[in-house]
Protein backbone atom coordinates (compact mmCIF):
# COMPACT_ATOMS: atom_id res chain seq x y z
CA UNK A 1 87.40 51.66 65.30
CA UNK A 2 86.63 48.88 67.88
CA UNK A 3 82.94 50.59 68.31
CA UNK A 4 82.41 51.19 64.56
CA UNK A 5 83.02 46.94 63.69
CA UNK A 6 80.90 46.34 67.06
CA UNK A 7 77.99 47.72 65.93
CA UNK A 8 78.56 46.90 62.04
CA UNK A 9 79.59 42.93 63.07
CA UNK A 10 75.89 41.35 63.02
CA UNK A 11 75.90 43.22 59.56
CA UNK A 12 78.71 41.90 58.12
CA UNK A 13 78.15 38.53 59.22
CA UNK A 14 74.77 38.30 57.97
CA UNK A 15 75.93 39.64 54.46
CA UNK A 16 78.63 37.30 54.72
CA UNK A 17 76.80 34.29 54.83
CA UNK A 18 74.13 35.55 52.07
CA UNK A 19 77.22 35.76 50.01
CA UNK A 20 78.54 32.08 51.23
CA UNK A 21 75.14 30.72 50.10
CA UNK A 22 75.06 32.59 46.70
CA UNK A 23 78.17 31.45 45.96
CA UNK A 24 77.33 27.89 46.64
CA UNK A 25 73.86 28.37 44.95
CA UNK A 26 75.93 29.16 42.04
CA UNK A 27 78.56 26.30 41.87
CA UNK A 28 75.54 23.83 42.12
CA UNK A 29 73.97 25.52 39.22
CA UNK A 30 77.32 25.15 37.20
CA UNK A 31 77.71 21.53 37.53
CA UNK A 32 74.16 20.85 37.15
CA UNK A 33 73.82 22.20 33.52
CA UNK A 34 78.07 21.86 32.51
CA UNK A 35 76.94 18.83 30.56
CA UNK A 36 74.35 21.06 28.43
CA UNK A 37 76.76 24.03 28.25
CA UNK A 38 79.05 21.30 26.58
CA UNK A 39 76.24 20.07 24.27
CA UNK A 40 75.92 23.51 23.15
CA UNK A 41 79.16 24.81 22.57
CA UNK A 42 79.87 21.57 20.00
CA UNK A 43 75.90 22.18 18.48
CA UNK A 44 77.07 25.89 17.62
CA UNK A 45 79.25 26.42 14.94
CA UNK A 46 80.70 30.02 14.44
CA UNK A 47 79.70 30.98 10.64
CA UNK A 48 82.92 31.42 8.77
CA UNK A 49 83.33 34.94 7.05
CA UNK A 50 84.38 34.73 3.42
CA UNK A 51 87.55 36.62 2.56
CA UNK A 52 87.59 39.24 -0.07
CA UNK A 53 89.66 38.20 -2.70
CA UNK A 54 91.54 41.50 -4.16
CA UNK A 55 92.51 41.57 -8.03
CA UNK A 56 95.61 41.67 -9.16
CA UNK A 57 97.55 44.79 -9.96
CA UNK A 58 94.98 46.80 -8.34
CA UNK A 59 96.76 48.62 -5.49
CA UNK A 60 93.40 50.18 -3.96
CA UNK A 61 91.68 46.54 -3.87
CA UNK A 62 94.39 45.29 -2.09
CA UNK A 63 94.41 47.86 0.47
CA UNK A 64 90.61 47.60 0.38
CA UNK A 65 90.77 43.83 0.92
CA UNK A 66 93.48 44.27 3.71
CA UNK A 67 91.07 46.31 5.57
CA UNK A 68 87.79 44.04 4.90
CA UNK A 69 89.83 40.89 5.85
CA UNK A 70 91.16 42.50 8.85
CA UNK A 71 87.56 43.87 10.32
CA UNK A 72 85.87 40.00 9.76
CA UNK A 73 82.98 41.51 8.08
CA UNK A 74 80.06 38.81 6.64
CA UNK A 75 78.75 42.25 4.41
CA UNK A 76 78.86 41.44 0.54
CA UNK A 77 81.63 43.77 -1.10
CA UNK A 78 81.59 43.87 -5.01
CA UNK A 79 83.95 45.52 -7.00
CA UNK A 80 82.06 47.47 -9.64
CA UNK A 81 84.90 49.45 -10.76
CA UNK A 82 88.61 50.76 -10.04
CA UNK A 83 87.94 52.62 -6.73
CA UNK A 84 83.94 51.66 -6.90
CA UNK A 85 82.49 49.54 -4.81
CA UNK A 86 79.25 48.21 -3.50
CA UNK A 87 78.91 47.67 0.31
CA UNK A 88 76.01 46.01 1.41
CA UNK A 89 73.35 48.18 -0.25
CA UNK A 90 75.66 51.71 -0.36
CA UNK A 91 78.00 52.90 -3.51
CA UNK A 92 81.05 53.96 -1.98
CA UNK A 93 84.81 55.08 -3.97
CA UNK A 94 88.10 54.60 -2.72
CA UNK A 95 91.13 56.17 -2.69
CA UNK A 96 94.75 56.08 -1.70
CA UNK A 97 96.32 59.27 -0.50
CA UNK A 98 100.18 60.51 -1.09
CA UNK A 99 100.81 58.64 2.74
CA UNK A 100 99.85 55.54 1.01
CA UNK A 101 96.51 55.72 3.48
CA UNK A 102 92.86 54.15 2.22
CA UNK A 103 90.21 56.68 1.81
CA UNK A 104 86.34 56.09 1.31
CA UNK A 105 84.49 58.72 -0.22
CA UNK A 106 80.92 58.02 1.10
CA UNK A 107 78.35 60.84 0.66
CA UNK A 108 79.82 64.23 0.65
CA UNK A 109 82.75 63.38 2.66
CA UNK A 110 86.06 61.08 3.08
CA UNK A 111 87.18 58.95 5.73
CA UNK A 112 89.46 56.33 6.77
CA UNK A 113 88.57 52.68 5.52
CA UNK A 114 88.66 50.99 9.15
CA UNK A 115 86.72 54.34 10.31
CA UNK A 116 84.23 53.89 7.35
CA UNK A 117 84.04 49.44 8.22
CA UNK A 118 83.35 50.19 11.44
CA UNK A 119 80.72 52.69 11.44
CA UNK A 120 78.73 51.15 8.42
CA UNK A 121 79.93 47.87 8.67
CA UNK A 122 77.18 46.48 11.03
């Protein structure tokens, strides 16, 4: 073991120090531009996502809101019908099965409503 960190010291070392002046390379950096990183975190306001409002006595929209609200999605969602919806640009229908679970019917097949916000929500 002795021999192995003998010939592997010069190594180390010299890595070492890289590292030492990376390190301090990168705290001057930091406190060079904090005041900019400051000036930019106030400048940029995070866009605030509408809520879906659900209508009343309509058991799917709730769900259906419950799931939109939950996922943050900035997509417009209008309700064209009971169960009918428009997302974005696609015509989807919803569901609710005997579990009490939200279905979309998009295409040919169903699937869950956080499955279906998720994969076509971006």
């Amino acid at each position: 073991m002795i021999e192995v960190n003998c010939k592997y010291r010069q190594r180390i070392t010299t890595i070492l120090q890289s590292l030492w002046k990376v390190n301090l390379k990168n705290r001057e950096l930091r406190e060079k531009y904090a005041d900019l990183k400051k000036e930019l975190n106030v400048a940029y306001v995070k866009p605030e996502v509408k809520k879906y409002k659900p209508v009343k006595n309509c058991e799917i929209d709730q769900l259906w809101a419950y799931h939109l609200n939950r996922a943050h999605i900035d997509l417009p969602v209008i309700r064209t019908g009971p169960g009918k919806y428009t997302f974005g640009s696609k015509k989807i229908t919803a569901k609710i099965t005997n579990n009490g679970k939200l279905l979309v019917r998009y295409g040919s097949g169903y699937m869950s409503a956080d499955e279906f916000i998720t994969h076509h929500g971006e």
